[in-house]
C-alpha atoms as a PDB file:
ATOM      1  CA  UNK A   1      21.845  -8.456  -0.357  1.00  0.00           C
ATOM      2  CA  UNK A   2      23.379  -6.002  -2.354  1.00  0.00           C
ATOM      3  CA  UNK A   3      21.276  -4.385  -5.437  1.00  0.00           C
ATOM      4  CA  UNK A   4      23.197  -2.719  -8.539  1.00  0.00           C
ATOM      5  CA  UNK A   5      22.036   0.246 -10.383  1.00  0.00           C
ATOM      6  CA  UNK A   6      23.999   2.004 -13.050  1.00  0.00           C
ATOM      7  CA  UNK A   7      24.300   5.164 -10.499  1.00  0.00           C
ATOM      8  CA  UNK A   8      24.373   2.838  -7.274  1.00  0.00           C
ATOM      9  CA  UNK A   9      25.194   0.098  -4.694  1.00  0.00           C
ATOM     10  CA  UNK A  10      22.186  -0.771  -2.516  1.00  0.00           C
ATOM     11  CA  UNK A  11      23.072  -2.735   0.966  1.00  0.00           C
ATOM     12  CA  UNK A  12      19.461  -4.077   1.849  1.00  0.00           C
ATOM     13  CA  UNK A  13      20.210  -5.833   5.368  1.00  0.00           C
ATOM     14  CA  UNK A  14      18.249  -9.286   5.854  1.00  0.00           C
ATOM     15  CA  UNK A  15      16.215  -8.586   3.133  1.00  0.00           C
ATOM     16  CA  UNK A  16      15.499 -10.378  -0.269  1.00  0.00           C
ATOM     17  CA  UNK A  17      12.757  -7.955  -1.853  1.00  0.00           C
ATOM     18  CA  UNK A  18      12.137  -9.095  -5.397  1.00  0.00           C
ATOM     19  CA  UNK A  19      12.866  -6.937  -8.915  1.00  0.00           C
ATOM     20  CA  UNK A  20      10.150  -4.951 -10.022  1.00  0.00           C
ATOM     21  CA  UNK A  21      12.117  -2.158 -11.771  1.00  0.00           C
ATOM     22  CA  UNK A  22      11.541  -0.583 -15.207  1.00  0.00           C
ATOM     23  CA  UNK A  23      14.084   0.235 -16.766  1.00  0.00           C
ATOM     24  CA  UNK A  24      14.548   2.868 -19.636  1.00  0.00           C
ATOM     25  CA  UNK A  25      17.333   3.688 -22.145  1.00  0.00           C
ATOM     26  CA  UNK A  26      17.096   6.514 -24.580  1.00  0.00           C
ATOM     27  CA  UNK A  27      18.933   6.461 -27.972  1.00  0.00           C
ATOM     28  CA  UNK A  28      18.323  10.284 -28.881  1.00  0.00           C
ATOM     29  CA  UNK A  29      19.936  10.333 -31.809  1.00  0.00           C
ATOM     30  CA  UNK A  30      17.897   7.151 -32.941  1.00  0.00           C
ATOM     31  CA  UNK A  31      14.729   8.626 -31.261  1.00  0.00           C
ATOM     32  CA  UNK A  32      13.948   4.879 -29.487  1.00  0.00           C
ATOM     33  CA  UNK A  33      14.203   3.942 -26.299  1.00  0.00           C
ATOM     34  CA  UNK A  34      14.309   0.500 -24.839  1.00  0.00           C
ATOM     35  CA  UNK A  35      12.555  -0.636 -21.385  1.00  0.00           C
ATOM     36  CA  UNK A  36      13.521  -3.357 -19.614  1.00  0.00           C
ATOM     37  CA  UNK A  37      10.648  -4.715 -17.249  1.00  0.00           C
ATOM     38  CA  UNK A  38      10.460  -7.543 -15.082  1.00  0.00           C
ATOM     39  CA  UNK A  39       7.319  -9.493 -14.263  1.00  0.00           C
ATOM     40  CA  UNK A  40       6.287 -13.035 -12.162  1.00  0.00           C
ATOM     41  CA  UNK A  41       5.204 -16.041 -14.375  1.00  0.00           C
ATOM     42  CA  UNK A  42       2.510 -17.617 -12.335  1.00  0.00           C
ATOM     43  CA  UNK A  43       3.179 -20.767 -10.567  1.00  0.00           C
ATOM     44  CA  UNK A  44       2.214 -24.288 -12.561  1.00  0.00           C
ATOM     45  CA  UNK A  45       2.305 -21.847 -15.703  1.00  0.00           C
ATOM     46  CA  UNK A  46       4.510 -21.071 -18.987  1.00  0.00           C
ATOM     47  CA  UNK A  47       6.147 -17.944 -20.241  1.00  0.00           C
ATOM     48  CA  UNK A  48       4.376 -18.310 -23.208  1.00  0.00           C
ATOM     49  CA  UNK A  49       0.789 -18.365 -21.603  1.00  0.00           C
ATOM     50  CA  UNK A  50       2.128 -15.927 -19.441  1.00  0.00           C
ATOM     51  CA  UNK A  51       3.166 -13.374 -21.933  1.00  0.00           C
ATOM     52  CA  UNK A  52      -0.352 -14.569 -24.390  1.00  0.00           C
ATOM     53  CA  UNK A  53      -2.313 -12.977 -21.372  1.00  0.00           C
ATOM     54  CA  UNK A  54      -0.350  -9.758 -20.797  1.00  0.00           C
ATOM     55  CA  UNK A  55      -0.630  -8.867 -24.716  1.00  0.00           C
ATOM     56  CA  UNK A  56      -4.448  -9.696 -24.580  1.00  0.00           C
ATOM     57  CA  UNK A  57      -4.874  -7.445 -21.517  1.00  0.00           C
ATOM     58  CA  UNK A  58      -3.077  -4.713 -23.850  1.00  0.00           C
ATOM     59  CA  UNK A  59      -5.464  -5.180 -26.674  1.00  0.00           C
ATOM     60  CA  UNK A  60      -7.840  -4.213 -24.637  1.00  0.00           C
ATOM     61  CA  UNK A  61      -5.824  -1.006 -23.236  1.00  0.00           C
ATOM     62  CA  UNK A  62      -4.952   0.492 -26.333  1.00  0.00           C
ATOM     63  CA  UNK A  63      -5.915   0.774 -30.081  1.00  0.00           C
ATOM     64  CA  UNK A  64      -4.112  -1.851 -31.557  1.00  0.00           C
ATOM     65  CA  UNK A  65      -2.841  -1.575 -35.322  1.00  0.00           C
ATOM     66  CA  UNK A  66      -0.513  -4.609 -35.827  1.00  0.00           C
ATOM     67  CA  UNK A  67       0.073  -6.964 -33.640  1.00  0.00           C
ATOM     68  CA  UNK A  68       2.261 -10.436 -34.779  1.00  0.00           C
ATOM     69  CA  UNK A  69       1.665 -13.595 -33.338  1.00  0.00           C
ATOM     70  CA  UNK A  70       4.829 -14.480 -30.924  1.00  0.00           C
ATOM     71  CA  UNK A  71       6.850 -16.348 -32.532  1.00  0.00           C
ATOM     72  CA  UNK A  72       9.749 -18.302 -30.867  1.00  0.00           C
ATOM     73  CA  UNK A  73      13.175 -16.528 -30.869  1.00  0.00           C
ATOM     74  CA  UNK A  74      16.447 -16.946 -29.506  1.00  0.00           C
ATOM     75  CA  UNK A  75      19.067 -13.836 -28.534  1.00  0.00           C
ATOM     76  CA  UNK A  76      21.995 -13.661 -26.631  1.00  0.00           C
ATOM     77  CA  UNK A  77      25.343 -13.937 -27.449  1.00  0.00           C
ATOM     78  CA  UNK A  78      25.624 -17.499 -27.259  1.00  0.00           C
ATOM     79  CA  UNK A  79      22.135 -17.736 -28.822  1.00  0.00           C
ATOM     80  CA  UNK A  80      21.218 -19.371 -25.969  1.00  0.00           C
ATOM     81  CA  UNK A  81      18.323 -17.402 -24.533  1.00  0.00           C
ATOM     82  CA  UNK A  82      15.158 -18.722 -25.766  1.00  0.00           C
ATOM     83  CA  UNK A  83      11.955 -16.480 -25.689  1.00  0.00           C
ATOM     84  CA  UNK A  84       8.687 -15.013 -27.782  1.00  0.00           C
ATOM     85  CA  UNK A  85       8.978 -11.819 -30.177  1.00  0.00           C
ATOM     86  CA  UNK A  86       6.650  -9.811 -31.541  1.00  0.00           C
ATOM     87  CA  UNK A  87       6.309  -6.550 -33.175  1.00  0.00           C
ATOM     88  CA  UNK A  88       3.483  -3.982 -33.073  1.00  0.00           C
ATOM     89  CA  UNK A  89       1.939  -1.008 -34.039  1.00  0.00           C
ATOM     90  CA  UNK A  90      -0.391   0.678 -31.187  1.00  0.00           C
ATOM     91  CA  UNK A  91      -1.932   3.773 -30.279  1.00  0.00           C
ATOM     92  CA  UNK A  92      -2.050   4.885 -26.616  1.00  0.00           C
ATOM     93  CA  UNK A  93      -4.125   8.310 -26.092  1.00  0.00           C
ATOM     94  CA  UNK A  94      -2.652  10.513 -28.334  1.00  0.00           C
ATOM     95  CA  UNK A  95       0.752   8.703 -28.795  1.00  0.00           C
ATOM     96  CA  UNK A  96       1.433   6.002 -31.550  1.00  0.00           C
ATOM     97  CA  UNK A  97       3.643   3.562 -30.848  1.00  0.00           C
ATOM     98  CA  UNK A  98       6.088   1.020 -32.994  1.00  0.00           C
ATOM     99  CA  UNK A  99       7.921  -2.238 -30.944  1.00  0.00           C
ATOM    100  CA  UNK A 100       9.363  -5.073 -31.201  1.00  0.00           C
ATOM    101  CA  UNK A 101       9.441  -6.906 -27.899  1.00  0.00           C
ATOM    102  CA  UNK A 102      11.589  -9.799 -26.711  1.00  0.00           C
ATOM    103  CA  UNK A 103      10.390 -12.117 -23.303  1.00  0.00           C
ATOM    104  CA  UNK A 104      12.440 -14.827 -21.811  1.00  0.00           C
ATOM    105  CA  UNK A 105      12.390 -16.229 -18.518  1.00  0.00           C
ATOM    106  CA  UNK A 106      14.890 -15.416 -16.173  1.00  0.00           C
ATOM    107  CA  UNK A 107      16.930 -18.865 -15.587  1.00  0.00           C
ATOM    108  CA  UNK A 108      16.124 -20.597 -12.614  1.00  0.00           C
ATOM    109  CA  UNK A 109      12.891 -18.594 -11.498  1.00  0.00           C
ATOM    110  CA  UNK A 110       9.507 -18.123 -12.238  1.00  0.00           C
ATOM    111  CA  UNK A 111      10.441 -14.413 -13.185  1.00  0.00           C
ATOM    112  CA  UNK A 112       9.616 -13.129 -16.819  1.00  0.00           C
ATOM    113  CA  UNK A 113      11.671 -10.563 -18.706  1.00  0.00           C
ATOM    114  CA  UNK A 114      10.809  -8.268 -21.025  1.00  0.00           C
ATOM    115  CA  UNK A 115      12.473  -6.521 -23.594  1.00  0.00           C
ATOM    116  CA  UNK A 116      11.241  -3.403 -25.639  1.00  0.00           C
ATOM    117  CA  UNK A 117      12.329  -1.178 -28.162  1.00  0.00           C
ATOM    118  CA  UNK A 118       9.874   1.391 -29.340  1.00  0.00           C
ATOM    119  CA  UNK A 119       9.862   4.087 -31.294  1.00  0.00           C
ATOM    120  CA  UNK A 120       7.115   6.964 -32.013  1.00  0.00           C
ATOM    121  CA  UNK A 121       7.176   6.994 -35.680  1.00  0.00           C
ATOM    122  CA  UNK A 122       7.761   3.626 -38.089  1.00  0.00           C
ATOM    123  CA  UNK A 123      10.645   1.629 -36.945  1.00  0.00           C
ATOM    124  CA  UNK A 124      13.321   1.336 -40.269  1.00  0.00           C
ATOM    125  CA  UNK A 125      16.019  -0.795 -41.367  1.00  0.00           C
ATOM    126  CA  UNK A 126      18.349   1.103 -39.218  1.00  0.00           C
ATOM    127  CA  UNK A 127      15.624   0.429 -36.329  1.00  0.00           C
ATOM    128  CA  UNK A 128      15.413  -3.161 -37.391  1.00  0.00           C
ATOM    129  CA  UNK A 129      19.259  -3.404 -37.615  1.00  0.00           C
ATOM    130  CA  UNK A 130      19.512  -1.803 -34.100  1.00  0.00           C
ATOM    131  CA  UNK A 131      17.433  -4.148 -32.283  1.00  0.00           C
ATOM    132  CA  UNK A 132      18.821  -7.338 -33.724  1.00  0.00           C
ATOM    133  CA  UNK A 133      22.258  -5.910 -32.188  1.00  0.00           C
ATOM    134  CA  UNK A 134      21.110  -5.240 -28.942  1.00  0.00           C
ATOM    135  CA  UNK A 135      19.365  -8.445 -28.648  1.00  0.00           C
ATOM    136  CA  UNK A 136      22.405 -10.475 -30.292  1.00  0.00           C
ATOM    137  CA  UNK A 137      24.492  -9.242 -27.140  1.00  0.00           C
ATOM    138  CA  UNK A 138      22.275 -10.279 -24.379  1.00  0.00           C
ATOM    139  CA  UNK A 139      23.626 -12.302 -21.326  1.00  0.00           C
ATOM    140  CA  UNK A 140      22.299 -12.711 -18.102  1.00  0.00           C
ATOM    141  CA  UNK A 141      24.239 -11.395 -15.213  1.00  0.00           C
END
């Protein structure tokens, strides 16, 4: 197996090991940064159960201001990725925090991926702009 990172080409001999990376991007300009994390959807279970857990397990984790109810979306450039969104407003410790987040489920697996763009003061229309651009060009490798 080989593994791809943006610096690297991993040979892993005989081996299969699964994903977990997180991954972070920094838009200093924009001060946001998206993360890209990878998680298992439990066996006989749905993304969307899956991903209705995880955010109740953060509610209890961190102050939460705003949370929306995940709602259905699509992304991609073929609009062909089918997921939840939400957006929220948290505080962590001393840092606030505003996202939207994006999960799908990676095609063919029981393997959930999440999408996050956060930002440590209100997100704007620039923000909001942004995000819909760097979910509109989404495509599985």
């Amino acid at each position: 197996m080989n593994y791809i990172t943006n610096e690297l080409l991993i040979g892993l001999p005989n081996d299969s090991p699964q994903d977990m990376s997180l991954n972070m991007l920094w838009f200093k300009d924009r001060g946001t940064n998206l993360v890209i994390a990878r998680g298992d959807i439990e066996p006989n279970n749905t993304l969307e159960n899956t991903y209705k857990n995880q955010l109740k397990k953060l509610s209890q984790q961190v102050k939460v201001i705003k949370c929306t109810d995940p709602k259905e979306s699509v992304a991609g450039t073929a609009k062909d990725i089918k997921g939840y969104e939400i957006m929220t407003d948290f505080i962590r410790g001393p840092e606030h925090s505003y996202q939207y987040q994006f999960v799908c489920q990676i095609p063919a697996t029981q393997r959930m991926l999440a999408i996050t763009y956060s930002k440590t003061s209100p997100l704007t229309e620039q923000d909001t702009a942004h995000w819909q651009e760097i979910k509109d060009n989404l495509s599985f490798a």
